[in-house]
Protein backbone atom coordinates (compact mmCIF):
# COMPACT_ATOMS: atom_id res chain seq x y z
CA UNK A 1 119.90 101.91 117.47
CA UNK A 2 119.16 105.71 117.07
CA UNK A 3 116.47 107.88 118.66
CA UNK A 4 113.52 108.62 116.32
CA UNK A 5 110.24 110.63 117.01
CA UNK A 6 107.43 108.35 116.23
CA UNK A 7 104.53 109.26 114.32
CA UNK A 8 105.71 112.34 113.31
CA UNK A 9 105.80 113.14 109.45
CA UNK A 10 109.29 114.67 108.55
CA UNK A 11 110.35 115.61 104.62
CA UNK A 12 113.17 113.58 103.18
CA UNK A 13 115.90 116.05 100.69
CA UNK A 14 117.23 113.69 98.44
CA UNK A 15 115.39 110.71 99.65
CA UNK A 16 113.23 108.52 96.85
CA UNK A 17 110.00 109.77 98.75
CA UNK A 18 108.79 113.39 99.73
CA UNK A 19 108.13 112.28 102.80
CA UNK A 20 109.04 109.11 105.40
CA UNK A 21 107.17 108.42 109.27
CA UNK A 22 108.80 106.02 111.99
CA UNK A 23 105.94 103.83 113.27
CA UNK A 24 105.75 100.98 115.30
CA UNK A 25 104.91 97.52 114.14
CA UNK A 26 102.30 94.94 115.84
CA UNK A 27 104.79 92.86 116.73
CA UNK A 28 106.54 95.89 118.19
CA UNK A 29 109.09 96.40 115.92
CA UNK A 30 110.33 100.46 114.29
CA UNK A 31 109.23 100.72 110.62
CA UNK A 32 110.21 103.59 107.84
CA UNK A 33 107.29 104.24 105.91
CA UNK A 34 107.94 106.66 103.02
CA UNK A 35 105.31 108.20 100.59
CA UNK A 36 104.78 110.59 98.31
CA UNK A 37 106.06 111.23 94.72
CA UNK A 38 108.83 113.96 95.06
CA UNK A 39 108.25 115.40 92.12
CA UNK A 40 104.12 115.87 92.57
CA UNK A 41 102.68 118.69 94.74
CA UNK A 42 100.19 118.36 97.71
CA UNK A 43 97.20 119.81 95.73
CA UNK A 44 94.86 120.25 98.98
CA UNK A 45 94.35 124.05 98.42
CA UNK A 46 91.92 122.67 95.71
CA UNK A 47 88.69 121.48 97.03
CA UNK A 48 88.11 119.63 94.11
CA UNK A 49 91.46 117.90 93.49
CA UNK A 50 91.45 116.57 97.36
CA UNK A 51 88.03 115.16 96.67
CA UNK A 52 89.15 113.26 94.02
CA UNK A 53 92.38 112.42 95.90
CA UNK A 54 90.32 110.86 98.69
CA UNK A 55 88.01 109.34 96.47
CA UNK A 56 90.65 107.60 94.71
CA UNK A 57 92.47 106.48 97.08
CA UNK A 58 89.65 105.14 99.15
CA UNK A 59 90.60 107.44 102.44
CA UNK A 60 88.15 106.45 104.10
CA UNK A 61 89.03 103.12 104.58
CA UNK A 62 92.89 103.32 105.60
CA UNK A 63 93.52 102.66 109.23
CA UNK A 64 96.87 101.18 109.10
CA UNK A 65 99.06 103.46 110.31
CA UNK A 66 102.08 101.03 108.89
CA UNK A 67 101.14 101.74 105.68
CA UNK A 68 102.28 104.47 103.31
CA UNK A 69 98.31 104.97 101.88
CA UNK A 70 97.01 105.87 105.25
CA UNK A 71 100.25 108.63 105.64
CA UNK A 72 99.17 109.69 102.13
CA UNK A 73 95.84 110.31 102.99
CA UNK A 74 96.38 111.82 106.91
CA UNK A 75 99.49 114.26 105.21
CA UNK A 76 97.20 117.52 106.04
CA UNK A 77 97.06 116.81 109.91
CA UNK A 78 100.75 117.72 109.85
CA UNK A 79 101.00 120.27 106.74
CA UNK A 80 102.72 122.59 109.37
CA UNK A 81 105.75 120.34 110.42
CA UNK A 82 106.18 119.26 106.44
CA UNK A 83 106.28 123.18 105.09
CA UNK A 84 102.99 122.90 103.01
CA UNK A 85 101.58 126.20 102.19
CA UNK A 86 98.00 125.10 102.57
CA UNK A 87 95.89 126.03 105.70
CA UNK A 88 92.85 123.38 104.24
CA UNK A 89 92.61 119.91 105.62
CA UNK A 90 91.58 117.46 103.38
C-alpha cells in the first residue's frame, strides 16, 4: 500500500513502543517491528549500564534484523535520526 523507508529507525508519539523499523521479510514480505519501553530511557551515555545492556541481552548474538532484540541492541547506529542526546555507541 503506502511508501515506507526501510531500515530506518523512526520514533512512534503515542504508539505502544518508543520506537518501530519497516523491514523486509525472507519470504519478501514488509514487517513493523516495534521496540522499546516508552517510558524507559536509552541509558548509553553510561558505559557501565550499556555493558550490562549488551550483556543481558546477549547482543552479540542478534542478527535478525526482523526481530525487535536485534533493533534494541543496533538503536545507537541511528541515535541521530531518533533524537537521543548521546554521542556514545554502544
Amino acid at each position: 500500500g503506502k511508501n515506507v523507508n526501510l531500515g530506518k529507525p523512526f520514533r512512534t508519539p503515542g504508539g505502544p513502543k518508543k520506537f518501530a523499523v519497516y523491514v523486509r521479510k525472507p519470504g519478501g514480505g514488509i514487517k513493523k517491528v516495534t521496540f522499546g519501553d516508552p517510558h524507559l530511557k536509552v541509558r548509553n551515555r553510561n558505559k557501565k549500564a550499556a555493558k550490562s545492556f549488551r550483556a543481558r541481552h546477549k547482543c552479540s548474538q542478534k542478527k535478525d534484523r526482523t526481530t525487535a532484540g536485534y533493533w534494541s541492541c543496533h538503536v545507537s547506529r541511528y541515535r541521530k535520526a531518533l533524537g537521543l542526546k548521546s554521542k556514545r555507541t554502544w
